[in-house]
N, C-alpha and C. Protein backbone atom coordinates (compact mmCIF):
# COMPACT_ATOMS: atom_id res chain seq x y z
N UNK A 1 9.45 -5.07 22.65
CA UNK A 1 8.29 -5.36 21.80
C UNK A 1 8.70 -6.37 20.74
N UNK A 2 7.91 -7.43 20.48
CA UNK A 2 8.25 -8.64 19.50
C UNK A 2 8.28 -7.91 17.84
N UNK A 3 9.29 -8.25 17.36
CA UNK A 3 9.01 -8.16 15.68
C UNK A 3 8.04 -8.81 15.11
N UNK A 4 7.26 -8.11 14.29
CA UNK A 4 6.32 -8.42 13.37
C UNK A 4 6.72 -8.98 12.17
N UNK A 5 6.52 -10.08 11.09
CA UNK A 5 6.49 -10.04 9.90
C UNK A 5 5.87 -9.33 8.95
N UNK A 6 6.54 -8.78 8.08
CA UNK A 6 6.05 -8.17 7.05
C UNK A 6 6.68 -7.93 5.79
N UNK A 7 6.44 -7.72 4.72
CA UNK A 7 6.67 -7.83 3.11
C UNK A 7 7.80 -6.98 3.07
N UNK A 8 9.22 -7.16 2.53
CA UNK A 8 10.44 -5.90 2.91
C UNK A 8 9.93 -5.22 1.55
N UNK A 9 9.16 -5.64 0.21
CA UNK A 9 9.13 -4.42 -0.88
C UNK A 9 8.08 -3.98 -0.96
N UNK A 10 6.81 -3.78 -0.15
CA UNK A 10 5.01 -3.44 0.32
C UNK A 10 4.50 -3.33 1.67
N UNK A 11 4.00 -2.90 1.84
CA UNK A 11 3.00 -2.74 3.29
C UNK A 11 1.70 -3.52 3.16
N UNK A 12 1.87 -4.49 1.99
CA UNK A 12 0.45 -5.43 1.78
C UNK A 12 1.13 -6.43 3.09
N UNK A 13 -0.85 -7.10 3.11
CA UNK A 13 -0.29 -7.56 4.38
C UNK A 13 -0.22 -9.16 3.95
N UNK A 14 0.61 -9.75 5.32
CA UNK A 14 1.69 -10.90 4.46
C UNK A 14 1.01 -12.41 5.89
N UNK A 15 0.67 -13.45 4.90
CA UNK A 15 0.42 -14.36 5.67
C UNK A 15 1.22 -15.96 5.89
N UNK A 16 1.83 -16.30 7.22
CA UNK A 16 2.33 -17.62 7.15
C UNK A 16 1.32 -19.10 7.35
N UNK A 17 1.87 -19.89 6.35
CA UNK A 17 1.49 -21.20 6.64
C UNK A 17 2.28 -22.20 6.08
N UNK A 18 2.74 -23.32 6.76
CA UNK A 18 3.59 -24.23 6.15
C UNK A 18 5.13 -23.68 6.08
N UNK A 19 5.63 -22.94 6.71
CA UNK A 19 7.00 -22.46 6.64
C UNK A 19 7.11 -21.34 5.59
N UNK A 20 6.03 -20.84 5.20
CA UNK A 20 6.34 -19.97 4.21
C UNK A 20 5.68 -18.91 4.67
N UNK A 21 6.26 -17.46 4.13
CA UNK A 21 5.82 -16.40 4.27
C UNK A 21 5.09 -15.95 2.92
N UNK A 22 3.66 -15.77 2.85
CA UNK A 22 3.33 -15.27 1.47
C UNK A 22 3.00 -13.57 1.66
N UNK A 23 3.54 -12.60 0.31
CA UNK A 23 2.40 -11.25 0.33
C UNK A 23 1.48 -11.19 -0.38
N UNK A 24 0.92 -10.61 0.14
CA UNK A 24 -0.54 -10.46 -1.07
C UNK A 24 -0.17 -10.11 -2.68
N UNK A 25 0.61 -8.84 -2.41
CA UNK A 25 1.32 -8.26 -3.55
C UNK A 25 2.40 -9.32 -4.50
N UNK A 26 3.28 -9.90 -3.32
CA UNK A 26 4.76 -10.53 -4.17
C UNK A 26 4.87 -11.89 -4.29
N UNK A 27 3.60 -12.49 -3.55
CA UNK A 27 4.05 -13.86 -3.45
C UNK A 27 4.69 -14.30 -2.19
N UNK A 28 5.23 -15.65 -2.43
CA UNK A 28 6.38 -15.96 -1.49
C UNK A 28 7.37 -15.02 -1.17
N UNK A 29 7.46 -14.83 0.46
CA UNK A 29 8.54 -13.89 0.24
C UNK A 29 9.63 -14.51 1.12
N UNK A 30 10.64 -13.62 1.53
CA UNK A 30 11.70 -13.62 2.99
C UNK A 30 11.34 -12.84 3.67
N UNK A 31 10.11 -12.82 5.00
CA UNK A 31 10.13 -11.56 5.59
C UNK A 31 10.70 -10.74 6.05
N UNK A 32 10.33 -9.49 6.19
CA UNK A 32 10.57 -8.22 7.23
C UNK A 32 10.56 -8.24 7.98
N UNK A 33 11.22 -8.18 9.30
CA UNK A 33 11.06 -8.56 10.76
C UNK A 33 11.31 -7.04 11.60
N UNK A 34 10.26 -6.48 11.98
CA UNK A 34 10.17 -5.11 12.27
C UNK A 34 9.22 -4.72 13.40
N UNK A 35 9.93 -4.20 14.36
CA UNK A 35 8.60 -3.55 15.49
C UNK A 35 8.01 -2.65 15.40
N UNK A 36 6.92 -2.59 16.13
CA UNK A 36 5.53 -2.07 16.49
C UNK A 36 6.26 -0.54 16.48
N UNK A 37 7.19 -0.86 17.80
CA UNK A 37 7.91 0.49 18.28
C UNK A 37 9.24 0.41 18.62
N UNK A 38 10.32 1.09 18.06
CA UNK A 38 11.66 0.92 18.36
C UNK A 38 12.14 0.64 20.00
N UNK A 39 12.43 -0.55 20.90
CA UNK A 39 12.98 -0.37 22.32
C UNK A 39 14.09 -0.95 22.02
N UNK A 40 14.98 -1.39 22.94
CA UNK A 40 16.32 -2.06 23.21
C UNK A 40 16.32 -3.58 23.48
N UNK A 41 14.87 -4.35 23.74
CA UNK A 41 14.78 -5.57 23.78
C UNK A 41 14.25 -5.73 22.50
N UNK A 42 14.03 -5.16 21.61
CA UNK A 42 13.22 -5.41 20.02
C UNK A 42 14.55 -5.48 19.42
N UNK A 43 15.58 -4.22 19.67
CA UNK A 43 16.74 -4.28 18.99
C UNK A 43 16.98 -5.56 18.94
N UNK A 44 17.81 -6.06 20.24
CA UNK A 44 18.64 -7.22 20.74
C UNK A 44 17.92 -8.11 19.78
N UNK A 45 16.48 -8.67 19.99
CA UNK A 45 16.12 -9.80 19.00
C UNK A 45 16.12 -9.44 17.50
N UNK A 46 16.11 -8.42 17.02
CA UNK A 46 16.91 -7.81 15.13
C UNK A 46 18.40 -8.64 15.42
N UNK A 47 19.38 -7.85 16.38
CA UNK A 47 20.39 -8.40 15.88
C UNK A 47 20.91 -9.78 15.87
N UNK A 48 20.00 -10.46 16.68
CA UNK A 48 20.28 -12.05 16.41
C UNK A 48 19.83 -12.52 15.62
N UNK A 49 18.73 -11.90 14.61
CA UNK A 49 17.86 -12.33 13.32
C UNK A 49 18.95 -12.04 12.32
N UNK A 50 19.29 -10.67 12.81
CA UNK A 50 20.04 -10.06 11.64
C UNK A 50 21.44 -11.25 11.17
N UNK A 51 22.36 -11.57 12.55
CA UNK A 51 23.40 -12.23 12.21
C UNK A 51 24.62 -11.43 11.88
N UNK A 52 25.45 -11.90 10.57
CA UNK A 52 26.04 -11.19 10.04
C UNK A 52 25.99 -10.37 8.73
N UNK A 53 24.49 -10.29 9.01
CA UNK A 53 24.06 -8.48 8.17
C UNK A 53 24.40 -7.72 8.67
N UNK A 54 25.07 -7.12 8.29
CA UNK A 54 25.13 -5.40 9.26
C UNK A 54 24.26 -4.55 9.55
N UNK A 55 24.30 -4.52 10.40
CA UNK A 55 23.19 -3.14 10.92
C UNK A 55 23.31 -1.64 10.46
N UNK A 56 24.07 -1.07 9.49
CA UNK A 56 24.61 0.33 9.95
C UNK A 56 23.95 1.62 10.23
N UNK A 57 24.61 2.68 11.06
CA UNK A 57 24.69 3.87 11.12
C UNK A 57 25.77 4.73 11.62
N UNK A 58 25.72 5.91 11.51
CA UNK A 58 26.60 6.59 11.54
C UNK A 58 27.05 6.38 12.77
N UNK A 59 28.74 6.64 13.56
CA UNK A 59 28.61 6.54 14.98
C UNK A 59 29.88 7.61 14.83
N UNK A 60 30.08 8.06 16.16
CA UNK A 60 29.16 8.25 16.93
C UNK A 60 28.20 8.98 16.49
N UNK A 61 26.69 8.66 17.25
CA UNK A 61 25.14 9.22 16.65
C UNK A 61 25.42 10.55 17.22
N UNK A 62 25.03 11.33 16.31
CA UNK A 62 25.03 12.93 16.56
C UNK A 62 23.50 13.31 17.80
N UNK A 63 24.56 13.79 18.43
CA UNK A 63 23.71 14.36 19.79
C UNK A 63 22.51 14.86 19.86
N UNK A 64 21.21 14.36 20.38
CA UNK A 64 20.21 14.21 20.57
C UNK A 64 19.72 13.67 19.36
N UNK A 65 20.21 12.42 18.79
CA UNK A 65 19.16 11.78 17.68
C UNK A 65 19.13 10.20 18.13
N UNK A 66 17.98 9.78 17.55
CA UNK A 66 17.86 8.16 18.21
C UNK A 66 16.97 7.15 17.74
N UNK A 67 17.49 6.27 17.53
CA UNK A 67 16.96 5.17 16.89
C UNK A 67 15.22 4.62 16.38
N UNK A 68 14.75 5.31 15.49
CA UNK A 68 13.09 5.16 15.70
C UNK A 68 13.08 4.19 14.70
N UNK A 69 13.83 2.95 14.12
CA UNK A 69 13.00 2.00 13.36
C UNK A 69 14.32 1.19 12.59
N UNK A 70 13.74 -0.46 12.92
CA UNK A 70 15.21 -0.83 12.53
C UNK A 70 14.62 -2.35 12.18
N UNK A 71 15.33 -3.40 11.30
CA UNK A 71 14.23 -4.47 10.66
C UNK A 71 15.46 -5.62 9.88
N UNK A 72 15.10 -6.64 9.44
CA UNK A 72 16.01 -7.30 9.01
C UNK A 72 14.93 -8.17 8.23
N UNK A 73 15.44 -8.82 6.92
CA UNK A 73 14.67 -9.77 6.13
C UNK A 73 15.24 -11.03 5.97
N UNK A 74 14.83 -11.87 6.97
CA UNK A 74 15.53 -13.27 7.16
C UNK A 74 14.64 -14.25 7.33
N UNK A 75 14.44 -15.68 6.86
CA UNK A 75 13.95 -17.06 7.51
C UNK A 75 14.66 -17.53 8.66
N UNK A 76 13.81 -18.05 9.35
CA UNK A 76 14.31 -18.60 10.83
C UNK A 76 15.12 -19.90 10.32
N UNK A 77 16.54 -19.91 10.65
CA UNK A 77 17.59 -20.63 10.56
C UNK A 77 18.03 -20.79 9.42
N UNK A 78 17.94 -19.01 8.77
CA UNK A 78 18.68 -19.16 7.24
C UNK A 78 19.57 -17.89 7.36
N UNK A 79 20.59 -17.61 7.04
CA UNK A 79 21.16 -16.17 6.69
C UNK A 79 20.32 -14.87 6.89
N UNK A 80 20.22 -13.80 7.03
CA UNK A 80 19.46 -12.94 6.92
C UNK A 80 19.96 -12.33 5.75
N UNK A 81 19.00 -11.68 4.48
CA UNK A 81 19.18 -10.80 3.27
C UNK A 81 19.49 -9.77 3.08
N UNK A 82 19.09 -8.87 4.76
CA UNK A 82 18.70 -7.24 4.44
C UNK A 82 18.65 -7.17 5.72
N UNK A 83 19.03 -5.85 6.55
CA UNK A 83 18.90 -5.09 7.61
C UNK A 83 18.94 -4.15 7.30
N UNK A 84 18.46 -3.19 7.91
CA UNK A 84 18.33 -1.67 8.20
C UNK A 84 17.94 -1.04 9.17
N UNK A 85 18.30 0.26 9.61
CA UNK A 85 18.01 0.91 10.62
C UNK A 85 17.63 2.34 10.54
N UNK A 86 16.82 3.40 11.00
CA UNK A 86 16.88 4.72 11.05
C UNK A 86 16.97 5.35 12.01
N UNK A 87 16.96 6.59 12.02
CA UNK A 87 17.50 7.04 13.11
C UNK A 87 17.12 8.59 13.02
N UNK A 88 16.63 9.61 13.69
CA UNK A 88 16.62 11.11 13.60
C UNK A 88 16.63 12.16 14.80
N UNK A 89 16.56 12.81 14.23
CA UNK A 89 17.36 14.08 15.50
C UNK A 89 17.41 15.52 14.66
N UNK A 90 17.79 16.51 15.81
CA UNK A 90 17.65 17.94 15.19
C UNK A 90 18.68 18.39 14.00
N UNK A 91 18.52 18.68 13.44
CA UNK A 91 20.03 19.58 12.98
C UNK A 91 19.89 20.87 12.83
N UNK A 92 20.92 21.97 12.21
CA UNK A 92 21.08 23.00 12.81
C UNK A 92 20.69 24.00 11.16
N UNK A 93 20.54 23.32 10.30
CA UNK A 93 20.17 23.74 8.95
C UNK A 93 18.32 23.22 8.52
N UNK A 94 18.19 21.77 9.14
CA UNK A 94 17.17 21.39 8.29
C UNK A 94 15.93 21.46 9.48
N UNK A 95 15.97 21.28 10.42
CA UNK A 95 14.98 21.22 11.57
C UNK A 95 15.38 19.40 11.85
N UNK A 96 14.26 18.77 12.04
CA UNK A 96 14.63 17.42 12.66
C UNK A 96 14.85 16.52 11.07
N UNK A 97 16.06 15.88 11.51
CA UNK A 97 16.75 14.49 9.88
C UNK A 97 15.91 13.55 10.16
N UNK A 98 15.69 12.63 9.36
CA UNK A 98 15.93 11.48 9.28
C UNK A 98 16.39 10.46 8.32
N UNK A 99 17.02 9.40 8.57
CA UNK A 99 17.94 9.12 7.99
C UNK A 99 17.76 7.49 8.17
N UNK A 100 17.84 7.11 6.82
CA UNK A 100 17.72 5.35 6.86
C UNK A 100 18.94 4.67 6.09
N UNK A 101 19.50 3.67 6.64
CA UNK A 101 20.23 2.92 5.81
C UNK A 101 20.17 1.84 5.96
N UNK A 102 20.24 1.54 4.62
CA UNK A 102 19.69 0.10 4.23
C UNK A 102 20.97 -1.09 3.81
N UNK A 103 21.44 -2.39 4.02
CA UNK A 103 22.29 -2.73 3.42
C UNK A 103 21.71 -3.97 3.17
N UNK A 104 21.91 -4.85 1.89
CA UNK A 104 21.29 -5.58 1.64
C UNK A 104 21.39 -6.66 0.12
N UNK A 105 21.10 -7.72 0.42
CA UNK A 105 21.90 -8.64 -1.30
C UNK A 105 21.05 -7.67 -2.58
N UNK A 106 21.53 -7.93 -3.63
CA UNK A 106 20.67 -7.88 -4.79
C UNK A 106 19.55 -8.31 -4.71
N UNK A 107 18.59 -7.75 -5.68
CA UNK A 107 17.17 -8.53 -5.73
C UNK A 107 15.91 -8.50 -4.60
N UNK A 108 16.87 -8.03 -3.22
CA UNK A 108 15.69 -7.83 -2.15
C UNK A 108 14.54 -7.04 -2.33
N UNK A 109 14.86 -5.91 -2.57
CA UNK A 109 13.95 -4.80 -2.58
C UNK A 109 13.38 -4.06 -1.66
N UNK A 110 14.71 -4.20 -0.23
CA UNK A 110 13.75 -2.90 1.02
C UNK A 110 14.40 -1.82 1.03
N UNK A 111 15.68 -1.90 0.59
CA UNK A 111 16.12 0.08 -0.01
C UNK A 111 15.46 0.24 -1.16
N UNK A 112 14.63 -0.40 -1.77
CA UNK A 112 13.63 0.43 -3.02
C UNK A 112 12.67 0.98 -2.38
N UNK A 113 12.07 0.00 -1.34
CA UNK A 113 10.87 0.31 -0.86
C UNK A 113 11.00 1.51 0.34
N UNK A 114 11.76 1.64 0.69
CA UNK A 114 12.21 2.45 1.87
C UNK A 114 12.85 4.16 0.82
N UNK A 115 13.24 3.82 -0.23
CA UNK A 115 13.39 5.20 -1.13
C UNK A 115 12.74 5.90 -2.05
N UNK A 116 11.50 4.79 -1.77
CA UNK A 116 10.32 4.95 -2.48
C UNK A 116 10.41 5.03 -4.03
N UNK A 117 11.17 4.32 -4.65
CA UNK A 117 11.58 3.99 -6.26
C UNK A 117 10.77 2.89 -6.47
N UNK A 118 10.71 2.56 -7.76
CA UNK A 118 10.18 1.60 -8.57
C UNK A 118 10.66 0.07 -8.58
N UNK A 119 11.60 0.44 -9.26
CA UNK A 119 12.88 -0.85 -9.47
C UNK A 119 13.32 -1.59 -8.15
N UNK A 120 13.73 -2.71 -8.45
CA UNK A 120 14.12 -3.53 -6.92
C UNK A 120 15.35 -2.92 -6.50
N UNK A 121 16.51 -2.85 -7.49
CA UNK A 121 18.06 -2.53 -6.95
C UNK A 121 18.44 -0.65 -7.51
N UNK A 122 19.74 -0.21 -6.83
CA UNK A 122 19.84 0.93 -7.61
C UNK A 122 19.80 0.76 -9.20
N UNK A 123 20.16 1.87 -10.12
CA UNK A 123 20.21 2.32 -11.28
C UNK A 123 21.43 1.90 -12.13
N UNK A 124 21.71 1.93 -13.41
CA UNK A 124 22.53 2.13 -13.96
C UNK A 124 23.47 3.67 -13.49
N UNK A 125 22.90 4.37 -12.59
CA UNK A 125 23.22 5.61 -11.83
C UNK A 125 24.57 5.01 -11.30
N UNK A 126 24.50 4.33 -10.73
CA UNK A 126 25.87 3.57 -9.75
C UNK A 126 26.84 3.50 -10.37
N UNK A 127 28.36 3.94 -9.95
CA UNK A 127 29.30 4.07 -10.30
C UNK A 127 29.06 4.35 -11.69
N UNK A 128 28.12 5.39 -12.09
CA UNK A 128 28.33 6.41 -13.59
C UNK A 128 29.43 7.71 -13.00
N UNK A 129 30.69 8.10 -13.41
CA UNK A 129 31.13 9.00 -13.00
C UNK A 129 31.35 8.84 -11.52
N UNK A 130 31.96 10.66 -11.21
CA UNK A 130 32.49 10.15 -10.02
C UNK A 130 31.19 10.45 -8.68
N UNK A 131 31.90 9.95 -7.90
CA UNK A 131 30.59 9.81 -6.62
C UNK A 131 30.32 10.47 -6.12
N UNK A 132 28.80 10.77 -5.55
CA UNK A 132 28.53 12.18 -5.21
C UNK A 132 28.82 12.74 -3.69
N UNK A 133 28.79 11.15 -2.74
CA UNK A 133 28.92 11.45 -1.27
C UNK A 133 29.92 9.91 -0.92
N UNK A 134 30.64 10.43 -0.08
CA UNK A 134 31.27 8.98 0.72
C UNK A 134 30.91 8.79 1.80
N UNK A 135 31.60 7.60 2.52
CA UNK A 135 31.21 6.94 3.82
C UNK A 135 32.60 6.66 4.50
N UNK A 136 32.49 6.07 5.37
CA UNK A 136 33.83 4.69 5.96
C UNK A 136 32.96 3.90 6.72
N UNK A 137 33.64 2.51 5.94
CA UNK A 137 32.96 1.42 6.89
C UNK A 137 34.54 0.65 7.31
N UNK A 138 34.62 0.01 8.30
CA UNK A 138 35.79 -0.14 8.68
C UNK A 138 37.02 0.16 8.42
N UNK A 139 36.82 1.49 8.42
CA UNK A 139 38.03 2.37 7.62
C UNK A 139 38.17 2.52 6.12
N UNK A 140 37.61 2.17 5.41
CA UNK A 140 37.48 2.07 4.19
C UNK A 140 36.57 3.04 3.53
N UNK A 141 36.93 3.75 2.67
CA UNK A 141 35.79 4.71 1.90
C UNK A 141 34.89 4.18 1.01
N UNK A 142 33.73 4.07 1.22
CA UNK A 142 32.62 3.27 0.07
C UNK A 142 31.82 4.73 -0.61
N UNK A 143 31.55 5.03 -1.77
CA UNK A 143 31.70 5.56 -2.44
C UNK A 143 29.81 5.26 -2.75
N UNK A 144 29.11 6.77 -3.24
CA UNK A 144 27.71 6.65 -3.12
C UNK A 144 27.31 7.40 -4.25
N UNK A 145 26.36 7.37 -5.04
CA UNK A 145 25.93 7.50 -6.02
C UNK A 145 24.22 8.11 -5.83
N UNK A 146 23.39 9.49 -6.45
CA UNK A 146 22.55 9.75 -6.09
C UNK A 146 21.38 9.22 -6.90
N UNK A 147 20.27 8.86 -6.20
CA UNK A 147 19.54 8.01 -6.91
C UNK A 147 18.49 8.79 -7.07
N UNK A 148 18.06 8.93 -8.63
CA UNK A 148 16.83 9.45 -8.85
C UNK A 148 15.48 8.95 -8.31
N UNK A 149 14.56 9.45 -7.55
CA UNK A 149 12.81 9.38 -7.24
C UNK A 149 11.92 10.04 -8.13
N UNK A 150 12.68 10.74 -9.04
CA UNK A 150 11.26 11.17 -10.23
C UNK A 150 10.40 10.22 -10.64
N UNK A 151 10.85 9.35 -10.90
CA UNK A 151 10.15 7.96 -11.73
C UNK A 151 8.90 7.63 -10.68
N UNK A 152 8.95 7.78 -9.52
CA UNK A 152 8.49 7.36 -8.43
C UNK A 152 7.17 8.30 -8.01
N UNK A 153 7.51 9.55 -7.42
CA UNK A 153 6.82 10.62 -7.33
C UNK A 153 7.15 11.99 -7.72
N UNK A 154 7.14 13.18 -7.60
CA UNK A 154 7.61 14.92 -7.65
C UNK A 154 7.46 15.31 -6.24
N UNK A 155 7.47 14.46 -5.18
CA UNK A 155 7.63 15.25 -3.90
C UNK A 155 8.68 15.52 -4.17
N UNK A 156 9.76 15.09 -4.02
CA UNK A 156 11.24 15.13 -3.60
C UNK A 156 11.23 15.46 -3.03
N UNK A 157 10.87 14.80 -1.87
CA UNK A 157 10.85 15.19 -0.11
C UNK A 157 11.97 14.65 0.13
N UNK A 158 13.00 13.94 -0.43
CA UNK A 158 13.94 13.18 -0.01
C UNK A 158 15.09 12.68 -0.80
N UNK A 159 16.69 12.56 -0.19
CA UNK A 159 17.80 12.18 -0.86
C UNK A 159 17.98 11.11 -0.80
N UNK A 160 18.26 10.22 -1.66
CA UNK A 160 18.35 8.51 -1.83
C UNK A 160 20.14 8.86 -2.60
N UNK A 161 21.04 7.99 -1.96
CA UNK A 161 21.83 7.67 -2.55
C UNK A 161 22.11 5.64 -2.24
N UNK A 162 23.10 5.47 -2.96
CA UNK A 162 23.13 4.16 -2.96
C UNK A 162 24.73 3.56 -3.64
N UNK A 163 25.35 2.87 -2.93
CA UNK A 163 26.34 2.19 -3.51
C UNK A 163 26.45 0.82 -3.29
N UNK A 164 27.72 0.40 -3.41
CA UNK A 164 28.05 -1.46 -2.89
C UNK A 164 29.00 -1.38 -2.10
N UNK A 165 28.63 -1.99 -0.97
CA UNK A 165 29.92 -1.76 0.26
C UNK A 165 29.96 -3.95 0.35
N UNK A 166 31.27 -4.40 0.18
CA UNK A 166 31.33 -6.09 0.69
C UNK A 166 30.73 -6.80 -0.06
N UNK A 167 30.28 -6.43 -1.74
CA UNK A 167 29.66 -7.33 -2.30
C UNK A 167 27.26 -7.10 -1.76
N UNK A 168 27.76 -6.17 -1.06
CA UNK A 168 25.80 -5.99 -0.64
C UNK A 168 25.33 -4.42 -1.26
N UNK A 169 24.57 -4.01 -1.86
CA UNK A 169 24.01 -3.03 -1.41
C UNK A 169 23.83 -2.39 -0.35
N UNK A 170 24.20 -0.57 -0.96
CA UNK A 170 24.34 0.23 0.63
C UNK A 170 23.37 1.54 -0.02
N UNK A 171 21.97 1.82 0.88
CA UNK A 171 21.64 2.75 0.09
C UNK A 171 20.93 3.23 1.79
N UNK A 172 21.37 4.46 1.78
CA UNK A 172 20.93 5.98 2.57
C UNK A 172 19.80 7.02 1.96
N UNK A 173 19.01 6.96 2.93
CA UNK A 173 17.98 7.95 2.49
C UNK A 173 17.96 9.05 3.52
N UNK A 174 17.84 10.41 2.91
CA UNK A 174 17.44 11.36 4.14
C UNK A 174 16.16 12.65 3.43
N UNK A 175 15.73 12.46 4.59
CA UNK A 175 14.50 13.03 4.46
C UNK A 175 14.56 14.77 5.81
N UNK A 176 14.62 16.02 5.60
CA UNK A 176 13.66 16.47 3.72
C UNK A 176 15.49 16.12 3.33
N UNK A 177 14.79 16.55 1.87
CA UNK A 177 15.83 16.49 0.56
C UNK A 177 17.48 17.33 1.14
N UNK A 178 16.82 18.43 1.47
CA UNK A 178 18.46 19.26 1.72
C UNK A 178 19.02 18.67 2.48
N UNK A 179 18.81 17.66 3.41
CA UNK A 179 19.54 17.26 4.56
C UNK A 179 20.90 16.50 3.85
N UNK A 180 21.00 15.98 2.56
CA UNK A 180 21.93 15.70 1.74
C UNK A 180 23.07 16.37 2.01
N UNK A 181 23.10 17.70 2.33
CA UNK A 181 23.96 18.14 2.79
C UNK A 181 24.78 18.20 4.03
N UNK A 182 24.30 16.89 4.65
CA UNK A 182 25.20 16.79 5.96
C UNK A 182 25.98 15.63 4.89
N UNK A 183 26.13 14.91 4.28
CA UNK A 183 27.00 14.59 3.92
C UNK A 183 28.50 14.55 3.52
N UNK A 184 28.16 15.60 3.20
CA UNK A 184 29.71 16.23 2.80
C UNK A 184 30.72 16.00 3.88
N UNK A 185 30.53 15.64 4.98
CA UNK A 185 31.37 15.17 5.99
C UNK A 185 31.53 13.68 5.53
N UNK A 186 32.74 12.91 5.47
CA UNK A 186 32.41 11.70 5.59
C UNK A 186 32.18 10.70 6.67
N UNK A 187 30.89 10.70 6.57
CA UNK A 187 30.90 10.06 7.99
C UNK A 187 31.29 8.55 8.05
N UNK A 188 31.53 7.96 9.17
CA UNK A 188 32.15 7.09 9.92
C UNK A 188 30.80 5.90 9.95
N UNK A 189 30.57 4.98 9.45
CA UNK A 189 29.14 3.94 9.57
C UNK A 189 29.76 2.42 10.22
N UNK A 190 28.99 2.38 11.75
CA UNK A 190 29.49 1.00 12.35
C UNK A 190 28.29 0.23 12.20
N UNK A 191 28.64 -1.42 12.22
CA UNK A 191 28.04 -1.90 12.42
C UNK A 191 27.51 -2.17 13.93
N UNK A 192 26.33 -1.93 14.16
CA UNK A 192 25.97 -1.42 15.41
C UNK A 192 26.29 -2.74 16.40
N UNK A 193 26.03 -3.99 16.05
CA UNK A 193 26.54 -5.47 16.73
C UNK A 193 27.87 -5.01 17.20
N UNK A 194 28.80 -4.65 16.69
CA UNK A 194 30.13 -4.46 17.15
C UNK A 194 30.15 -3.22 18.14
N UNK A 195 29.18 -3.09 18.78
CA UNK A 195 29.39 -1.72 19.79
C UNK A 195 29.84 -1.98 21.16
N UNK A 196 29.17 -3.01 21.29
CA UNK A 196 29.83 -3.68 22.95
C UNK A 196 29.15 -3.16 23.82
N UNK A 197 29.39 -2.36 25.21
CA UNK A 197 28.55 -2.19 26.27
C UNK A 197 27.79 -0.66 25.84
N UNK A 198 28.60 -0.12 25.03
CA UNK A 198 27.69 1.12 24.51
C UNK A 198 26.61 1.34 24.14
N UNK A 199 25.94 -0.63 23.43
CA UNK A 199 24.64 -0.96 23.07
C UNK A 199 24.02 -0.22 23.97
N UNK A 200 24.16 -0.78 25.20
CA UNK A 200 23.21 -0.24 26.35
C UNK A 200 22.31 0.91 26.24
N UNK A 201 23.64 2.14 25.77
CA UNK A 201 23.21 3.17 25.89
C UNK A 201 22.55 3.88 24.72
N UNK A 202 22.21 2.97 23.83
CA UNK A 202 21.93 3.29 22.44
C UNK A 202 20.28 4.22 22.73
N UNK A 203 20.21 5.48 21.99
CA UNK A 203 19.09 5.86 22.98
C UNK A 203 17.75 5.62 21.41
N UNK A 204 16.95 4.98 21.89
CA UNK A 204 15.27 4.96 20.77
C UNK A 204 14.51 5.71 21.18
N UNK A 205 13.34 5.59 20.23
CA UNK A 205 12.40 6.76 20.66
C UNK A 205 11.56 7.89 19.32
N UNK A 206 10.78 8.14 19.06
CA UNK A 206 10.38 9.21 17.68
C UNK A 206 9.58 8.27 17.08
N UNK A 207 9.29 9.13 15.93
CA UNK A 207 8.22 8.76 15.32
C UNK A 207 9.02 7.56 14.18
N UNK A 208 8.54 6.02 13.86
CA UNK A 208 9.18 5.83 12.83
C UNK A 208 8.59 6.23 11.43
N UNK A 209 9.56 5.65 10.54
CA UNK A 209 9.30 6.09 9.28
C UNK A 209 7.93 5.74 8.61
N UNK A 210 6.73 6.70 7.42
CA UNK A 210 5.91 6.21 7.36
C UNK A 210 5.80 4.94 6.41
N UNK A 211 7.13 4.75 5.61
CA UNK A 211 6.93 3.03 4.60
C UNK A 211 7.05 2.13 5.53
């Protein structure tokens, strides 16, 4: 299924003319490049948009969960800004996760919009004290910080954390809230481009996310 353009910090809807992407809401933007419905030929054209954004998620993907929504914010024949991907499945505490991560420059604004906060970037929250959850990204521990949604809404349907992994923003959301607690493992986050023939078997499918 072809990627759509769309606004990475609104769901207003976004119109091109003249090489530019405008939103209703933001103005000029860098679009969102996101499908209808997660398949494996939608992937493939993300990761050539994407480039060398990273894609991440956890790997290996915990058994029976799978890829429902994945997007990148790039101009055609410029760098890409922002990728992200989600992904959900059962677990054995919360009923079915889901789980988004976002990585992305300063200033973008689609892990705000995707954590449903106000502000474009994390908080003065970031690296206050010590960190609440870790990661590994090529062996390396990147270090995560929990991001408040009060400001935002009182569902707290959901855990937003957020750090800096390479100079980009790295911010994880999981939805409901307790699922925070699969963290405590540190999990292992590849960039999914670097998977090789395993792509293949990458399995999609579910409902995606409703931002």
């Amino acid at each position: 299924m072809p990627l759509a353009a769309g606004c990475p910090r609104c769901p207003s809807p976004v119109s091109h003319a003249k090489g530019e992407w405008r939103c209703l809401d933001h103005g000029v933007i860098t679009p969102l490049w996101r499908p209808g419905a997660a398949d494996y030929d939608g992937f493939a054209d993300h990761l050539t948009r994407a480039g060398h954004m990273p894609t991440l998620m956890p790997w290996p993907l915990i058994p029976g969960w799978a890829v429902t929504d994945f997007g990148c914010v790039a101009k055609p024949g410029h760098e890409a800004r922002a990728a992200f991907v989600t992904c959900a499945g059962p677990s054995d505490l919360d009923g079915v996760v889901e789980l988004a991560v976002v990585s992305e420059e300063p200033g973008v604004g689609l892990g705000a919009r995707c954590a449903g906060v106000e502000r474009t970037d994390p908080g003065a929250e970031i690296g206050d004290g010590p960190p609440h959850a870790k990661v590994r990204i090529n062996g390396h521990p990147v270090s995560l910080w929990s991001v408040s949604t009060a400001g935002a809404d009182t569902a707290f349907d959901r855990s937003v954390f957020a750090g800096e992994a390479h100079g980009r923003w790295l911010w994880m959301v999981l939805r409901p809230a307790s699922a925070a607690l699969l963290l405590q493992s540190e999990w292992i986050m590849l960039d999914i481009a670097d998977l090789g023939p395993e792509l293949m078997e990458l399995p999609f499918g579910g409902t995606p996310p409703a931002w």
